[in-house]
Protein backbone atom coordinates (compact mmCIF):
# COMPACT_ATOMS: atom_id res chain seq x y z
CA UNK A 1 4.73 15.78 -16.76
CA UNK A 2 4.52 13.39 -19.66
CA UNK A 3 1.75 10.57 -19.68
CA UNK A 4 4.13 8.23 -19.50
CA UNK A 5 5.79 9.05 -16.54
CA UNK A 6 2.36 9.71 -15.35
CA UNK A 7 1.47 5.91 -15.79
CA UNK A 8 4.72 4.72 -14.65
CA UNK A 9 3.68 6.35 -10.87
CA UNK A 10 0.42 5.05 -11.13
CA UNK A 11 1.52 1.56 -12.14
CA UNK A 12 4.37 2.28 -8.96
CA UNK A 13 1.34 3.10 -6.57
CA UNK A 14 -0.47 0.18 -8.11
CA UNK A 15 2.61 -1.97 -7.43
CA UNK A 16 2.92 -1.23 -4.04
CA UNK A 17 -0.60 -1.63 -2.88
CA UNK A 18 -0.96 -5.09 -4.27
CA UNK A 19 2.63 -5.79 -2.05
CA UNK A 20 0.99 -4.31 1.08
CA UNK A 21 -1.76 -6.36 0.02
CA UNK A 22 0.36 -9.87 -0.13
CA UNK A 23 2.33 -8.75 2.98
CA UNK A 24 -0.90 -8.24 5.29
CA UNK A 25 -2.09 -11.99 4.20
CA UNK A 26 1.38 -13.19 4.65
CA UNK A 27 1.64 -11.69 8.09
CA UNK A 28 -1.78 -13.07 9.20
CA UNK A 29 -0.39 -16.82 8.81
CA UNK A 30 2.21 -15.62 11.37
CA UNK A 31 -0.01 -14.50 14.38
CA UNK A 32 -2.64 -16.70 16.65
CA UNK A 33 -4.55 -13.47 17.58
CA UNK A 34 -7.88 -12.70 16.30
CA UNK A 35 -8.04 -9.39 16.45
CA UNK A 36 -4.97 -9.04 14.52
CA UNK A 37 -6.16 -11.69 11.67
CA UNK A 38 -9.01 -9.29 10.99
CA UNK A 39 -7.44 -6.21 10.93
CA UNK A 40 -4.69 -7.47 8.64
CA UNK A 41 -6.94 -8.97 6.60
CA UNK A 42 -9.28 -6.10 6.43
CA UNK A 43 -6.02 -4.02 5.24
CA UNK A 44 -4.78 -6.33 2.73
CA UNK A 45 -8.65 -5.94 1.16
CA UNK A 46 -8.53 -2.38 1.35
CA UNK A 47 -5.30 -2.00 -0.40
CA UNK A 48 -5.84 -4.09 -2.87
CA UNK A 49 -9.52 -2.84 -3.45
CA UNK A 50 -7.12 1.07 -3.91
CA UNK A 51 -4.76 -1.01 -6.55
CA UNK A 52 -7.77 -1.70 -8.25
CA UNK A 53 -9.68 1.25 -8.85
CA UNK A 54 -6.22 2.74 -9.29
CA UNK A 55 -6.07 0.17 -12.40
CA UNK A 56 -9.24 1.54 -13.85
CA UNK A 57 -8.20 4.74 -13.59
CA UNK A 58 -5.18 4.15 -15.37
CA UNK A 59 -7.35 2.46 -18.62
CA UNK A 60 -9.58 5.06 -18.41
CA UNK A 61 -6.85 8.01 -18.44
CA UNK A 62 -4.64 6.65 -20.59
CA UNK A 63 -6.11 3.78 -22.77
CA UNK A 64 -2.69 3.13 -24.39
CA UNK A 65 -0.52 2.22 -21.53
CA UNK A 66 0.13 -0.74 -19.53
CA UNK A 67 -1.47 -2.00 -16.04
CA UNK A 68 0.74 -2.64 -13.87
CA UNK A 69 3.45 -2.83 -16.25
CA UNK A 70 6.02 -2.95 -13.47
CA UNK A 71 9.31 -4.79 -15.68
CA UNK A 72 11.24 -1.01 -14.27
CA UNK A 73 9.26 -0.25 -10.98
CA UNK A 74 11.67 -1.90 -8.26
CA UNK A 75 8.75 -1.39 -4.81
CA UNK A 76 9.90 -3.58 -1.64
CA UNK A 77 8.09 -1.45 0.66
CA UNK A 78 6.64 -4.61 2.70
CA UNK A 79 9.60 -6.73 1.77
CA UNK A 80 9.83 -7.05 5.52
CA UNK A 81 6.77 -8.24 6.26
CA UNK A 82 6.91 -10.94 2.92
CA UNK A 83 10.02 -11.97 4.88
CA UNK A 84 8.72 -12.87 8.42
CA UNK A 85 10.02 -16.02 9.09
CA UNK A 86 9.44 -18.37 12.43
CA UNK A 87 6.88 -17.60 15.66
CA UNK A 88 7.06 -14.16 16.24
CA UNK A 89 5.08 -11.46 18.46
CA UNK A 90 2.27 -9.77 17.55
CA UNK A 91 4.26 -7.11 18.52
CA UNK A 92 7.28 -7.51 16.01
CA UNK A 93 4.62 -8.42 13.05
CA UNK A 94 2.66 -4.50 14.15
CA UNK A 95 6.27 -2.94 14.21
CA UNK A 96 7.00 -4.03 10.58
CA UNK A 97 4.00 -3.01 9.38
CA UNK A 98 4.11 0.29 10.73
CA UNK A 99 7.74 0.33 9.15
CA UNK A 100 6.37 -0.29 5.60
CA UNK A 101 3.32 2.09 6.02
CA UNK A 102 5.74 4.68 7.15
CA UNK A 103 7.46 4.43 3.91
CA UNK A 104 4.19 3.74 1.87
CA UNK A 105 2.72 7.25 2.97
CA UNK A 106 6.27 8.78 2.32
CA UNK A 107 5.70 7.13 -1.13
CA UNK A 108 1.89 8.65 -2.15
CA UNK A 109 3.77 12.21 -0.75
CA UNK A 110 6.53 12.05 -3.71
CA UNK A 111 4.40 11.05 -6.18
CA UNK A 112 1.36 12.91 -4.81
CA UNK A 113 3.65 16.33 -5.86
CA UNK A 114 3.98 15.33 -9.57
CA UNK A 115 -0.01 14.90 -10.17
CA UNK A 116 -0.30 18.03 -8.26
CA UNK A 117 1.39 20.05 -10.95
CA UNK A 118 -1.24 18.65 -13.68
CA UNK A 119 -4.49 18.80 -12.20
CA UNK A 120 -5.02 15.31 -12.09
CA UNK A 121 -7.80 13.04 -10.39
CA UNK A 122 -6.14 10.17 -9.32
CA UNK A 123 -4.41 13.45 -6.90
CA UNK A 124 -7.50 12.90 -5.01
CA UNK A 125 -7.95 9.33 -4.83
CA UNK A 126 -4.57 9.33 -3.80
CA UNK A 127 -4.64 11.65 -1.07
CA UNK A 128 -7.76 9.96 0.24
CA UNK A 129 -5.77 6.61 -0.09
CA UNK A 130 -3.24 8.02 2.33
CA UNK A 131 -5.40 9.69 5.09
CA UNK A 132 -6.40 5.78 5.40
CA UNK A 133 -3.16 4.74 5.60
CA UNK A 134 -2.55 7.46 8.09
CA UNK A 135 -5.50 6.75 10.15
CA UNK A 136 -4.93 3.27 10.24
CA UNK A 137 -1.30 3.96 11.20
CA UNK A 138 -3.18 5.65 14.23
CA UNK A 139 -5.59 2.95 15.13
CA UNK A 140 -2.87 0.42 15.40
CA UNK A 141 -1.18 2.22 18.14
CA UNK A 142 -4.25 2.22 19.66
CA UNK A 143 -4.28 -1.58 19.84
CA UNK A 144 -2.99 -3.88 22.65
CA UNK A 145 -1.11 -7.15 22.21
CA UNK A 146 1.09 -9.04 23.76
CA UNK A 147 4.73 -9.17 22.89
């Protein structure tokens, strides 16, 4: 794979971190529960904190390219949580976020395979990323609310 494509998924991953990011602060100003403030807003840190070091691994790999030059990279992974509109259920705001993490892990898995095939280090920050994801995909069905 060229470097350029290479950046181009990077700046993609980068892209849709900083979505989830504005998604999970968007969807806190649409629920009265506590529990569900913090744990949105705890996700929205961590993904941005990910689209972060995923920017200074970008400079640091390859100096010449853009951060976050995203002018090509159409993400609307968490479209449907930028979207909620109105009073709505805990419930409804946990079922569109497990929509768009679906779809974010099936993401980091496509683009996961094309830093496999050169060795790279952001495979692993990746990966690690996504077990997160994963887990937190877990701990949310673990969680009651009403709805």
């Amino acid at each position: 794979m060229r470097d350029p494509e290479i950046a181009r998924n990077i700046n993609k991953l980068i892209k849709v971190n900083e979505d989830a990011s504005e998604g999970f602060l968007l969807a806190v100003e649409k629920t009265k529960s506590e529990k569900l403030i913090r744990y949105l807003n705890s996700q929205a840190e961590e993904r941005q904190n990910f689209a972060d070091q995923l920017s200074v691994k970008l400079r640091a790999y390859y100096p010449n390219e853009k951060v976050n030059d995203t002018e090509n990279i159409s993400v609307n992974l968490y479209q449907n949580l930028q979207e909620l509109k109105g009073n709505l259920t805990d419930k409804i705001i946990l079922d569109k976020y497990n929509q768009a993490e679906t779809q974010s892990i099936e993401e980091y898995e496509k683009i996961s395979v094309l830093f496999t095939d050169v060795g790279h280090k952001i495979n692993e920050l990746m990966n690690h990323q996504k077990v997160k994801i994963e887990q937190s995909l877990s701990d949310v069905k673990n969680m009651e609310f009403k709805g």
